[in-house]
C-alpha atoms as a PDB file:
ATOM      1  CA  UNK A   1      27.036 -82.457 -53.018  1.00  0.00           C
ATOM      2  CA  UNK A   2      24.337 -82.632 -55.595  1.00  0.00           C
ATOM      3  CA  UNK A   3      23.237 -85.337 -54.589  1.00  0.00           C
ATOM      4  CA  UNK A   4      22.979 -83.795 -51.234  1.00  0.00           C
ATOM      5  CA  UNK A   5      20.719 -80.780 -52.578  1.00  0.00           C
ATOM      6  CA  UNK A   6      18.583 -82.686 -54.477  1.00  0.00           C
ATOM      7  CA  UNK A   7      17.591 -84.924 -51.545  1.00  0.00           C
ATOM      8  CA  UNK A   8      16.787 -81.791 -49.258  1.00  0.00           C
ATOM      9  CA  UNK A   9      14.500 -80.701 -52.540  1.00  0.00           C
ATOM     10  CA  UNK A  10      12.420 -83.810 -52.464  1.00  0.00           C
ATOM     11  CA  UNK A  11      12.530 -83.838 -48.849  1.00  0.00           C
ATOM     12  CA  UNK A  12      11.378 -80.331 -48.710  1.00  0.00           C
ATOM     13  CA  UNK A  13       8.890 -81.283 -51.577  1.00  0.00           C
ATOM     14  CA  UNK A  14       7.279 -84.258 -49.521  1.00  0.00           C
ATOM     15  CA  UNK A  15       6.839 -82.481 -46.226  1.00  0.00           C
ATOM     16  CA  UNK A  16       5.544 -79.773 -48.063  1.00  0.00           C
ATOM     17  CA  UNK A  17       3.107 -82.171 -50.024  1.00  0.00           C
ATOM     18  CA  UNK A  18       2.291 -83.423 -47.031  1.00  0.00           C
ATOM     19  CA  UNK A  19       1.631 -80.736 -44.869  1.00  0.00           C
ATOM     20  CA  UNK A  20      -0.968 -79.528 -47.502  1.00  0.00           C
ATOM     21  CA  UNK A  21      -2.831 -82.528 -47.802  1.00  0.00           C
ATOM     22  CA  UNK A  22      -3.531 -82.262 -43.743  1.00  0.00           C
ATOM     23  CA  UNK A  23      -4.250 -78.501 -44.021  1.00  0.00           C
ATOM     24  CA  UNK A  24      -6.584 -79.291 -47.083  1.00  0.00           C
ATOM     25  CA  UNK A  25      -8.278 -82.084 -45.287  1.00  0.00           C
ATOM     26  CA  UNK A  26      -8.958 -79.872 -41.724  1.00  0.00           C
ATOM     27  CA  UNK A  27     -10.367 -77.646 -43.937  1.00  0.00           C
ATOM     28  CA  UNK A  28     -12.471 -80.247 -45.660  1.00  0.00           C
ATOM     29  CA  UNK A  29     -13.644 -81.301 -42.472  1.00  0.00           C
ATOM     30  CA  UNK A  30     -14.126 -77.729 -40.981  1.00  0.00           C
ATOM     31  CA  UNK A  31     -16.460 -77.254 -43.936  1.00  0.00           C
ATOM     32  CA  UNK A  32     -18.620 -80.266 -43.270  1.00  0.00           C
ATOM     33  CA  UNK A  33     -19.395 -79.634 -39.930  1.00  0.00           C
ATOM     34  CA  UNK A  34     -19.896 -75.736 -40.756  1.00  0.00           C
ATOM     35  CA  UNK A  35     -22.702 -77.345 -43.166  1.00  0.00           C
ATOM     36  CA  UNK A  36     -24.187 -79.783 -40.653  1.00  0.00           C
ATOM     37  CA  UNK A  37     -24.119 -76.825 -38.312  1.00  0.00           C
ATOM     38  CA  UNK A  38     -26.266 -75.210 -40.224  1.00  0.00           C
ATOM     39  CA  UNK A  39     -29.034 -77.905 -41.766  1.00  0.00           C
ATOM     40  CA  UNK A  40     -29.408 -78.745 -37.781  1.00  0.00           C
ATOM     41  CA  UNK A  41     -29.956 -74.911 -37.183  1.00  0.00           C
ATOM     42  CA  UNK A  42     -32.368 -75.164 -40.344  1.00  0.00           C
ATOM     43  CA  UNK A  43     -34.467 -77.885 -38.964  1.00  0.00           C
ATOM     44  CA  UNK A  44     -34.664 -76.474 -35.467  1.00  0.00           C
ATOM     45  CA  UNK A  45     -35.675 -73.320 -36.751  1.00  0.00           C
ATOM     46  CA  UNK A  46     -38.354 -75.042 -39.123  1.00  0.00           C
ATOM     47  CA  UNK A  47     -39.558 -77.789 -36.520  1.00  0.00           C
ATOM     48  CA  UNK A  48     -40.024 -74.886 -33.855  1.00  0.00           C
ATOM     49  CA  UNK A  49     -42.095 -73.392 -35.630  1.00  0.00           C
ATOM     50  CA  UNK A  50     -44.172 -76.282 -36.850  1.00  0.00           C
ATOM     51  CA  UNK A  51     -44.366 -77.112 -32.997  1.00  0.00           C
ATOM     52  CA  UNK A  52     -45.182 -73.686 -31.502  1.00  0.00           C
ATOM     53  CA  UNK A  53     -46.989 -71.934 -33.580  1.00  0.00           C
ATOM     54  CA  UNK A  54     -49.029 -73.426 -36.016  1.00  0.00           C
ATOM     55  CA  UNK A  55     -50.254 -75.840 -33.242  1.00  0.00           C
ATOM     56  CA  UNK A  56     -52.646 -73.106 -33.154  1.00  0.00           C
ATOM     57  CA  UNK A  57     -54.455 -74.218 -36.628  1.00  0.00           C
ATOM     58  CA  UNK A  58     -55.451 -70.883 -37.229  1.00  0.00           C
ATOM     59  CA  UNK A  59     -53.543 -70.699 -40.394  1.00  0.00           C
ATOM     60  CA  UNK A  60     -54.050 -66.953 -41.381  1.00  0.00           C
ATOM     61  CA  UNK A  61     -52.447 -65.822 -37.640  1.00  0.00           C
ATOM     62  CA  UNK A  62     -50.281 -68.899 -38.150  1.00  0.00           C
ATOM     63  CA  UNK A  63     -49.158 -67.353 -41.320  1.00  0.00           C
ATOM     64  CA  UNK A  64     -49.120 -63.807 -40.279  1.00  0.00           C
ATOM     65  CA  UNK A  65     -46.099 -64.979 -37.210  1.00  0.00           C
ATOM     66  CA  UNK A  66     -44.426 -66.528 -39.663  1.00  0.00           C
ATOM     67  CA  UNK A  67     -44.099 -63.476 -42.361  1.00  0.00           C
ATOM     68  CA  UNK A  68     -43.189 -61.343 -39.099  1.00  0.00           C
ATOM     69  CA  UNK A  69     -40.701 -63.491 -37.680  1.00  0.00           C
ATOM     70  CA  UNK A  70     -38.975 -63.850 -40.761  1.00  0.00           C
ATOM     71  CA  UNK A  71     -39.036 -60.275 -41.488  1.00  0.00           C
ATOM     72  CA  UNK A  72     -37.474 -59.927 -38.025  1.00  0.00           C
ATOM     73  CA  UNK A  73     -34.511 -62.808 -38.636  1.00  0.00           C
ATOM     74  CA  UNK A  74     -33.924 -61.665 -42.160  1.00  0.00           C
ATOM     75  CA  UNK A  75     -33.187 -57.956 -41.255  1.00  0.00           C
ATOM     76  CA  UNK A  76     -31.270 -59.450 -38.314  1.00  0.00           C
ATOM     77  CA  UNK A  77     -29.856 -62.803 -39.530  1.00  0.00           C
ATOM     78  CA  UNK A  78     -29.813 -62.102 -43.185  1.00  0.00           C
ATOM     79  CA  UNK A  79     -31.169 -63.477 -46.223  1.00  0.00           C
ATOM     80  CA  UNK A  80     -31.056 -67.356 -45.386  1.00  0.00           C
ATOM     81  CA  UNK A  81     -34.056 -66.075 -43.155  1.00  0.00           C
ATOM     82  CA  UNK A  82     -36.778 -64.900 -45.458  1.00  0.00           C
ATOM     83  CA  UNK A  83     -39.930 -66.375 -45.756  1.00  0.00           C
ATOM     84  CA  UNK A  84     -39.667 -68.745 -48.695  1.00  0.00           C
ATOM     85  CA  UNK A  85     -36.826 -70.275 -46.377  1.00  0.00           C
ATOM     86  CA  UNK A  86     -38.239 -70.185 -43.413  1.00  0.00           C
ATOM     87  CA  UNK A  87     -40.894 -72.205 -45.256  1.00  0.00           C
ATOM     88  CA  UNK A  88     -38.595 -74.959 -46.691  1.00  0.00           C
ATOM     89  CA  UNK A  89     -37.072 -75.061 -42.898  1.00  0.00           C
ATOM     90  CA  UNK A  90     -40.600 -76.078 -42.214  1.00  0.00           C
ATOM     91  CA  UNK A  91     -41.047 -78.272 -44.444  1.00  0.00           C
ATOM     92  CA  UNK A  92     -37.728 -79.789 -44.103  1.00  0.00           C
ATOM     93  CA  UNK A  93     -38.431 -80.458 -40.303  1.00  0.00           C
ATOM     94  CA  UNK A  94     -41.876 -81.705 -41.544  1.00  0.00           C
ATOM     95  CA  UNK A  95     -40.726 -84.568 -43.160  1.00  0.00           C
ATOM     96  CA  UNK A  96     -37.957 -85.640 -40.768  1.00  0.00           C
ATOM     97  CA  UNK A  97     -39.734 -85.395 -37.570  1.00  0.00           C
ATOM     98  CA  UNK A  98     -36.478 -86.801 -35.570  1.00  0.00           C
ATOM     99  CA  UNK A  99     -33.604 -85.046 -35.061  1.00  0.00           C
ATOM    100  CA  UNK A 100     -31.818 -88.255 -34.234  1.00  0.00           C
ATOM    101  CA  UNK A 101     -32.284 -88.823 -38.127  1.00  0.00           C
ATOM    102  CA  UNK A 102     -31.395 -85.051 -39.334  1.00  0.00           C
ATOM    103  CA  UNK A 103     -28.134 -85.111 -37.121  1.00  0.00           C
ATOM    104  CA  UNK A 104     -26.330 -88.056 -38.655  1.00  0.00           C
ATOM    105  CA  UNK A 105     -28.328 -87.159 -42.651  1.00  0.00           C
ATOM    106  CA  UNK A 106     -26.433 -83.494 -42.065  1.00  0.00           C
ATOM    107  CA  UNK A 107     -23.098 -85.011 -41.924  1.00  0.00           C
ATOM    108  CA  UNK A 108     -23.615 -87.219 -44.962  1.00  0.00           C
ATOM    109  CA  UNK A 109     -24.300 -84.478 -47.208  1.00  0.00           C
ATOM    110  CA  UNK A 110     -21.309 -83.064 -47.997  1.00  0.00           C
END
């Protein structure tokens, strides 16, 4: 009967194992396309506004949109939003023009 018991424990022990490795890689996964979510959001944010409005290449109203619009997303969106951010996001979507490129890049990240 010991025997028994202690064969249900490892058993138990395995599934358990087991089951927590999946759960632990879903999560894993969750996480990296959370992230990739995100950097796309980023560069669509940043490239949008490279497009749209400083196409105008009037760089003090240019910059002017910018501080407002950020001002606007921050107190709506939160912090990720202000304008040293909003400046990297432009930047970002500066040097990878494509978002074929950014798409796959994103999931490498993490």
């Amino acid at each position: 009967m010991a025997d028994n018991t202690n064969s249900l424990k490892i058993s138990e022990n395995d599934l358990f194992n087991e089951l927590s490795q999946l759960i632990e890689q879903s999560k894993q996964q969750v996480t990296v396309q959370a992230n990739s979510t995100v950097i796309i959001l980023f560069w669509q944010v940043g490239n949008r506004i490279n497009q749209d409005v400083l196409q105008n290449k009037r760089a003090d109203y240019a910059k002017q949109i910018v501080s407002t619009v950020s001002t606007q997303l921050k107190e709506r969106y939160g912090n990720n939003f202000e304008l040293r951010n909003l400046r990297r996001m432009m930047q970002f979507a500066e040097q990878f023009t494509d978002l074929q490129i950014v798409v796959p890049l994103s999931r490498q990240m993490f």
